[in-house]
Protein backbone atom coordinates (compact mmCIF):
# COMPACT_ATOMS: atom_id res chain seq x y z
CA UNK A 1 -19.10 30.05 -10.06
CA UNK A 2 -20.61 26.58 -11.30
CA UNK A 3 -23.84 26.13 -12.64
CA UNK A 4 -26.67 24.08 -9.99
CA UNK A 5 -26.62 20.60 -10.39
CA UNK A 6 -29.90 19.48 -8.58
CA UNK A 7 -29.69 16.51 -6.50
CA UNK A 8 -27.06 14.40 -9.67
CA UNK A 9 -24.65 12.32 -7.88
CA UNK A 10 -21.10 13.91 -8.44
CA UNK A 11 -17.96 11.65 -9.03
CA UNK A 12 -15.73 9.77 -8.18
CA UNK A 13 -13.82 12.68 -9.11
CA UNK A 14 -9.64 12.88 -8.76
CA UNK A 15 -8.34 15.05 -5.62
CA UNK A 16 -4.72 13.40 -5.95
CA UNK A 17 -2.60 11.13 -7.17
CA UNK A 18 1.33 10.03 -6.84
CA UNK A 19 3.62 7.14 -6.56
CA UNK A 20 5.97 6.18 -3.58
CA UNK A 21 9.36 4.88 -4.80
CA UNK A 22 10.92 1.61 -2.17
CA UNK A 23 11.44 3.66 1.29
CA UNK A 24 10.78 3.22 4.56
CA UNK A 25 7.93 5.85 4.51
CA UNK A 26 5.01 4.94 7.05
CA UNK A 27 1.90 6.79 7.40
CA UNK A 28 -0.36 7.26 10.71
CA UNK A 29 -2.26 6.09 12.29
CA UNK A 30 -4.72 8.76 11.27
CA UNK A 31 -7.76 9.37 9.15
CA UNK A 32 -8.12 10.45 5.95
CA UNK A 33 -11.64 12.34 4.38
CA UNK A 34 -11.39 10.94 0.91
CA UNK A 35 -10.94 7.46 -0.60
CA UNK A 36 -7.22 6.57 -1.22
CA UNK A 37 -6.79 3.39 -3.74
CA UNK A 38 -3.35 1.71 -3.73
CA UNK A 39 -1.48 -0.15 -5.62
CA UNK A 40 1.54 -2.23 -4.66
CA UNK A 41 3.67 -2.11 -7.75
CA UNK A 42 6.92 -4.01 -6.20
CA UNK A 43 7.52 -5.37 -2.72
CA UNK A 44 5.90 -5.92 0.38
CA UNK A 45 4.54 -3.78 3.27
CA UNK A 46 1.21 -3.78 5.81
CA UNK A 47 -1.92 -2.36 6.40
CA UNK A 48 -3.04 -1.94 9.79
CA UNK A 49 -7.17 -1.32 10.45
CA UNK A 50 -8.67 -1.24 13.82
CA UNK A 51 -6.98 -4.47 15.61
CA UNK A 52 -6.28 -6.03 12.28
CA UNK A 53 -2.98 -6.11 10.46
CA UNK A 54 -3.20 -6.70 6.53
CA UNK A 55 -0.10 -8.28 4.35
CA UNK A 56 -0.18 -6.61 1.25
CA UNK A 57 2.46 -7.45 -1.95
CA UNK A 58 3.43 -7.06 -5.27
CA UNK A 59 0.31 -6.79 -7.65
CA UNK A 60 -2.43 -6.53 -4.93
CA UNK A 61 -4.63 -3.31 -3.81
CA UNK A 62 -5.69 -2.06 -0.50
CA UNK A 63 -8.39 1.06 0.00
CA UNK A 64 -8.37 3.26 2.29
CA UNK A 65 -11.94 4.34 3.53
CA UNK A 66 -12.62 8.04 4.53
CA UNK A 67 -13.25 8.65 8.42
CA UNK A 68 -11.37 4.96 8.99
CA UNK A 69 -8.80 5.15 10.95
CA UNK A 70 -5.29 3.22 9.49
CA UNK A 71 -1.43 2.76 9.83
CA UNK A 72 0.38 1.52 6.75
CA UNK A 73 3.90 0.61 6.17
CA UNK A 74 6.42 -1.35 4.13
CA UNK A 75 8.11 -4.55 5.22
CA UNK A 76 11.80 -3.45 6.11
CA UNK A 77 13.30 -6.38 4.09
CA UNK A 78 11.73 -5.78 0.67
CA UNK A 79 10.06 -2.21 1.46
CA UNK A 80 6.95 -1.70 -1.39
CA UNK A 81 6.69 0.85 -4.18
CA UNK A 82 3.07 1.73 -4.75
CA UNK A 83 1.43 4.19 -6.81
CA UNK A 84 -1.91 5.77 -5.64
CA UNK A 85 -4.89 7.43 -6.32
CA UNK A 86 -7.28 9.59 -4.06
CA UNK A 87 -11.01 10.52 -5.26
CA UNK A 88 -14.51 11.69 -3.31
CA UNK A 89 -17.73 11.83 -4.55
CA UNK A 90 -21.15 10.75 -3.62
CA UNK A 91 -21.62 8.37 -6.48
CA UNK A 92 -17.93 6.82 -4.69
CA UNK A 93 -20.14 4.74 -2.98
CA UNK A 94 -22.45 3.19 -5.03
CA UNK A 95 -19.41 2.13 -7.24
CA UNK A 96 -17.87 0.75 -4.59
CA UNK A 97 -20.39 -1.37 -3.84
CA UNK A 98 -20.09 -3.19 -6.86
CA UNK A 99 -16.60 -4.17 -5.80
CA UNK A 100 -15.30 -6.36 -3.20
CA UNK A 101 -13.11 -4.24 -0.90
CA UNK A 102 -14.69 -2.55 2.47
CA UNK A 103 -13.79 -1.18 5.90
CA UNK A 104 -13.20 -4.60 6.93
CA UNK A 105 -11.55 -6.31 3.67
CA UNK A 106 -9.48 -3.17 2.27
CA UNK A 107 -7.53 -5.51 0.38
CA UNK A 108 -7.40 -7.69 -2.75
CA UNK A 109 -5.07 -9.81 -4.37
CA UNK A 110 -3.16 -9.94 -7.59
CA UNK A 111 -5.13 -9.19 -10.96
CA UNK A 112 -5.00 -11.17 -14.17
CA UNK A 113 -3.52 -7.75 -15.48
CA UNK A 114 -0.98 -5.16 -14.49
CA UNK A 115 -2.58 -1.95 -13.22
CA UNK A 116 0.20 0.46 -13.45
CA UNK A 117 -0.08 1.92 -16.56
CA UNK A 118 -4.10 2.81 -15.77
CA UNK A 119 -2.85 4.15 -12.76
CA UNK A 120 -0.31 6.56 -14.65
CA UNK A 121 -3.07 7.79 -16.71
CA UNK A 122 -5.12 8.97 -13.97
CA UNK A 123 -3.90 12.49 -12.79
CA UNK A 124 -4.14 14.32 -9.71
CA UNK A 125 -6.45 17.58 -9.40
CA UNK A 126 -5.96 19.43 -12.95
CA UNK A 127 -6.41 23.29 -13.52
CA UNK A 128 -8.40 22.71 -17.00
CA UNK A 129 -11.57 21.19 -17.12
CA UNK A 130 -10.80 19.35 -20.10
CA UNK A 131 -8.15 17.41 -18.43
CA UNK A 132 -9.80 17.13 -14.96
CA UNK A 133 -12.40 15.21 -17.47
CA UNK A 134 -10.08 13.13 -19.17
CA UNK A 135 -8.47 12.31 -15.45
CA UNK A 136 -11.84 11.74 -14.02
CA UNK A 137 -12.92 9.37 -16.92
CA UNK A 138 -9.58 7.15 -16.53
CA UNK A 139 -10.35 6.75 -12.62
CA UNK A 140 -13.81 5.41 -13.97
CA UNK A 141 -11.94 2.90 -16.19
CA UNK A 142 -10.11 1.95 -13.98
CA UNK A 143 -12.59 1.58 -11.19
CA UNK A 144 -14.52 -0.43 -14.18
CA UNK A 145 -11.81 -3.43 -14.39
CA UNK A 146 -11.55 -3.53 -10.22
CA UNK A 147 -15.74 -4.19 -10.60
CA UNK A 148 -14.72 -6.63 -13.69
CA UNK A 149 -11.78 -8.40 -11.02
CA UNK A 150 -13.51 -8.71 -8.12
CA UNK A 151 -17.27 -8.33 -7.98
CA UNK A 152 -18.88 -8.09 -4.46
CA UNK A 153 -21.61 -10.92 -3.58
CA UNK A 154 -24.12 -7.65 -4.18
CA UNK A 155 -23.00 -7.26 -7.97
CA UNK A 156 -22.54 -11.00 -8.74
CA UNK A 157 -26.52 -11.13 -7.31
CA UNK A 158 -28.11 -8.14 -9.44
CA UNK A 159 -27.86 -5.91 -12.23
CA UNK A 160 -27.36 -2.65 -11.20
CA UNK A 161 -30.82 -1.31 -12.56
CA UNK A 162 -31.01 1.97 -10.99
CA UNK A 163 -27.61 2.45 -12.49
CA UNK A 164 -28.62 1.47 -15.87
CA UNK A 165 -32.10 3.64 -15.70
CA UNK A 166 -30.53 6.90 -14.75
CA UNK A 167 -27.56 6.40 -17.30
CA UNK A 168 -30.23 5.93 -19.99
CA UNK A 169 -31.73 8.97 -18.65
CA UNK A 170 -28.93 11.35 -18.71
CA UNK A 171 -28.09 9.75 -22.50
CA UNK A 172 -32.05 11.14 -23.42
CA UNK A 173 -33.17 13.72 -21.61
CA UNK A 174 -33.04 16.52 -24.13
CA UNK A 175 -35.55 14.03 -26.56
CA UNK A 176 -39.00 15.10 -25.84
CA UNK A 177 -40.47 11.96 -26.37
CA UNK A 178 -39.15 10.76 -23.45
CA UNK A 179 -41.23 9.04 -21.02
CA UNK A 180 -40.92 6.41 -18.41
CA UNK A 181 -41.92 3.72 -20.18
CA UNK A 182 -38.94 4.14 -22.31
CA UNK A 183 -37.18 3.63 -19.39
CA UNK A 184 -38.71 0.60 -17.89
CA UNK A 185 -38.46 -0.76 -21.43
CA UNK A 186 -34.54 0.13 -21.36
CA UNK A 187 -33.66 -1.67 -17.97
CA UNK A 188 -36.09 -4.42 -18.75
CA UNK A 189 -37.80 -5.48 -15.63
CA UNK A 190 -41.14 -5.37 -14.32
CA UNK A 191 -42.48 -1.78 -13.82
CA UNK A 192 -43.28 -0.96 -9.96
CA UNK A 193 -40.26 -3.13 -9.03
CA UNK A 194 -38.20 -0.40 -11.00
CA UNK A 195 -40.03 2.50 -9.61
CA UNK A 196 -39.47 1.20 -5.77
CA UNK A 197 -35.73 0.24 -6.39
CA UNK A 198 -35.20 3.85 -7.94
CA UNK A 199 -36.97 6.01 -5.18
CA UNK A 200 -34.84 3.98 -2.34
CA UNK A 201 -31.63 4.22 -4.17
CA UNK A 202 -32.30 7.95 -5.43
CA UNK A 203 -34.82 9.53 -3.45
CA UNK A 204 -36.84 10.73 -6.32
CA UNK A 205 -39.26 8.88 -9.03
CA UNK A 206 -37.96 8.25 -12.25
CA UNK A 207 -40.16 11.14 -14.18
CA UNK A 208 -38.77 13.29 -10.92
CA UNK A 209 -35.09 12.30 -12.03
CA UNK A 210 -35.87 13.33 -15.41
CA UNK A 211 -36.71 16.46 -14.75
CA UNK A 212 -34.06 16.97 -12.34
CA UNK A 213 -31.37 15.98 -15.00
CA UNK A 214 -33.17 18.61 -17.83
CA UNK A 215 -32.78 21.59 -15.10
CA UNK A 216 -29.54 20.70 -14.28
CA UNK A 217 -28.89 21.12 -18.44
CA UNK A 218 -30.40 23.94 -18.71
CA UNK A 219 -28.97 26.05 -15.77
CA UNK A 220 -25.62 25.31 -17.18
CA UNK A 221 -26.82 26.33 -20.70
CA UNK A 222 -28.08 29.71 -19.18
CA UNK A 223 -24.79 29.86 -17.17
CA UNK A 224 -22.65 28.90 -20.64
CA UNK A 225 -24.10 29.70 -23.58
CA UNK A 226 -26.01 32.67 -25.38
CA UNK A 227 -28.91 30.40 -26.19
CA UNK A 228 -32.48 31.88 -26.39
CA UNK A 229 -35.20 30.49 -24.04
CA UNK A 230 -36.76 28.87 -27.07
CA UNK A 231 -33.58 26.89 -28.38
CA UNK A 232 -31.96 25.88 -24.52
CA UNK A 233 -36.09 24.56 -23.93
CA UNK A 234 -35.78 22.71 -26.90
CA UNK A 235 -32.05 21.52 -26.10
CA UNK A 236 -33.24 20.17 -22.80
CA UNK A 237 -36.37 18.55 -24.39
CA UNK A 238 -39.18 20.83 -23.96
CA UNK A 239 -40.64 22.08 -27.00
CA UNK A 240 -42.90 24.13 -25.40
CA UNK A 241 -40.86 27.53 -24.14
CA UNK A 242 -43.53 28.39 -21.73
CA UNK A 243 -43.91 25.37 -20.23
CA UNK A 244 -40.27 25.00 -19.76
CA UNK A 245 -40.08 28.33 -18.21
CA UNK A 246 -42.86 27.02 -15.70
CA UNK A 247 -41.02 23.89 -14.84
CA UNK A 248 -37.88 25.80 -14.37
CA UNK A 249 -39.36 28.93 -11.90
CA UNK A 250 -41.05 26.04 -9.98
CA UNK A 251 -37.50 24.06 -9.46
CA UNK A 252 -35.37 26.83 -9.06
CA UNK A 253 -37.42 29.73 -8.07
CA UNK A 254 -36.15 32.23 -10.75
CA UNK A 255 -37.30 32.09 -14.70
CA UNK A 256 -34.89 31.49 -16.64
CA UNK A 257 -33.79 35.18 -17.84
CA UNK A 258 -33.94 35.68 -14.27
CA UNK A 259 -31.61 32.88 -13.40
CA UNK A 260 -29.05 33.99 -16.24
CA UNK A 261 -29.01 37.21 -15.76
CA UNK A 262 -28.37 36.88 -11.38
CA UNK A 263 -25.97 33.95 -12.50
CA UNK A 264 -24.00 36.84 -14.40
CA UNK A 265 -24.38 39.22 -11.58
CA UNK A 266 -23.01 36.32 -8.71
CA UNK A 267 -26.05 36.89 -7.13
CA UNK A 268 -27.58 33.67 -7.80
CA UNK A 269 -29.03 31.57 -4.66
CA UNK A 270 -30.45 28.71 -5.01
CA UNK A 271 -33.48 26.88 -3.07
CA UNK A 272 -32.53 23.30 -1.96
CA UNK A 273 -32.26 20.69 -4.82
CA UNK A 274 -35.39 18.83 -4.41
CA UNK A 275 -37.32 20.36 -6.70
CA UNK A 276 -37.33 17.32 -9.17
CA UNK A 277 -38.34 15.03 -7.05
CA UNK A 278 -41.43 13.45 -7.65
């Protein structure tokens, strides 16, 4: 059973990953309900979207988009190899953003680099979580250098603040002193401009956020470890035990021996995940 994670934005996680060898394989039309990147290692083929048809060759990328429906297939006369890569998550999005590929422009051309060895080191769904990590974490790399390649008109515009503030925030959570001036300080722009970018993007206020991330710690701490109340509050960055345990019944409904000990039993449920919000 996995620990709660309240409200975090999860991935883009690996669900697969392979490579197609020169064929005359062809695929749909149909939909598909994750994210499929590809990557056109030799030859030529077509991607077909809605009405339009998309050359795609040797060194370029095309995306597929989940729920969209496509037909792809290789040019009979020099028939492509590609290798690919399929991921969900709801932080997919906001990534994607950042690059310039869409329902309507799957494709992009050549890089200044080649992308098949990144490719190779990005492995379909693994057994271990040390190696669904290490998989996960070359996707993000990789996704890193598309965002680096070909920056959408959104990206080239703006930082990505809200980015920046809640990576800051999940770097410091468990230091007490935390506070959300630190924060604004961090991203360095002007205060309520911060504060309305975060609660469209996220939902939540920045202090809310905060707290969400030090739950999310600590249920999996409870869930993991043998650590007393005292030491997982300080861990998490409350040094105050009983004021912890009063943030923590208020998010999750249980105290936190509570919450171990029906975590241990299976009998854990949990109350929606907005109890950070602020």
């Amino acid at each position: 059973m996995n620990s709660m994670k309240y409200g975090l934005n999860e991935g883009p996680m690996v669900k697969g990953n392979g490579y197609k060898p020169p064929n005359l394989h062809r695929w749909g039309p149909g939909v598909r309900d994750v994210y499929a990147l590809h990557y056109i290692v030799s030859g030529r083929g077509y991607l077909k979207t809605g009405q339009a048809v998309h050359p795609v060759e040797t060194g370029e990328s095309f995306m597929i988009f989940p729920q969209t429906e496509v037909y792809y297939y290789p040019d009979p006369q020099d028939p492509w190899a590609y290798c690919w890569i399929e991921f969900s998550g709801a932080e997919t999005l906001r990534l994607l953003a950042m690059i310039h590929i869409s329902p309507d422009q799957p494709v992009v051309t050549a890089a200044p680099q080649d992308f098949r060895a990144m490719f190779d080191q990005v492995k379909g769904y693994q057994q271990e979580p040390y190696a669904r990590e290490r998989s996960d974490a070359a996707l993000h790399l990789l996704l890193s250098y598309y965002m680096e390649y070909y920056p959408s008109e959104q990206a080239s515009l703006k930082k990505d603040y809200v980015g920046s503030a809640k990576a800051y925030i999940e770097s410091n959570y468990w230091k007490s002193s935390l506070s959300v001036l630190d924060v604004v300080e961090y991203v360095s722009i002007e205060r309520s401009y911060l504060f309305r970018l975060f609660k469209k993007e996220t939902g939540t206020s920045i202090s809310g956020y905060l707290t969400t991330v030090r739950i999310r710690r600590a249920s999996e701490l409870l869930a993991e470890s043998r650590l007393s109340v005292k030491s997982l509050s300080y861990s998490v960055g409350y040094h105050d035990p009983l004021y912890f345990s009063k943030i923590f019944k208020k998010v999750t409904s249980y105290t936190p021996s509570q919450y171990r000990k029906v975590y241990r039993e299976g009998t854990l449920i949990l109350p929606p995940a907005d109890g950070g919000r602020g």
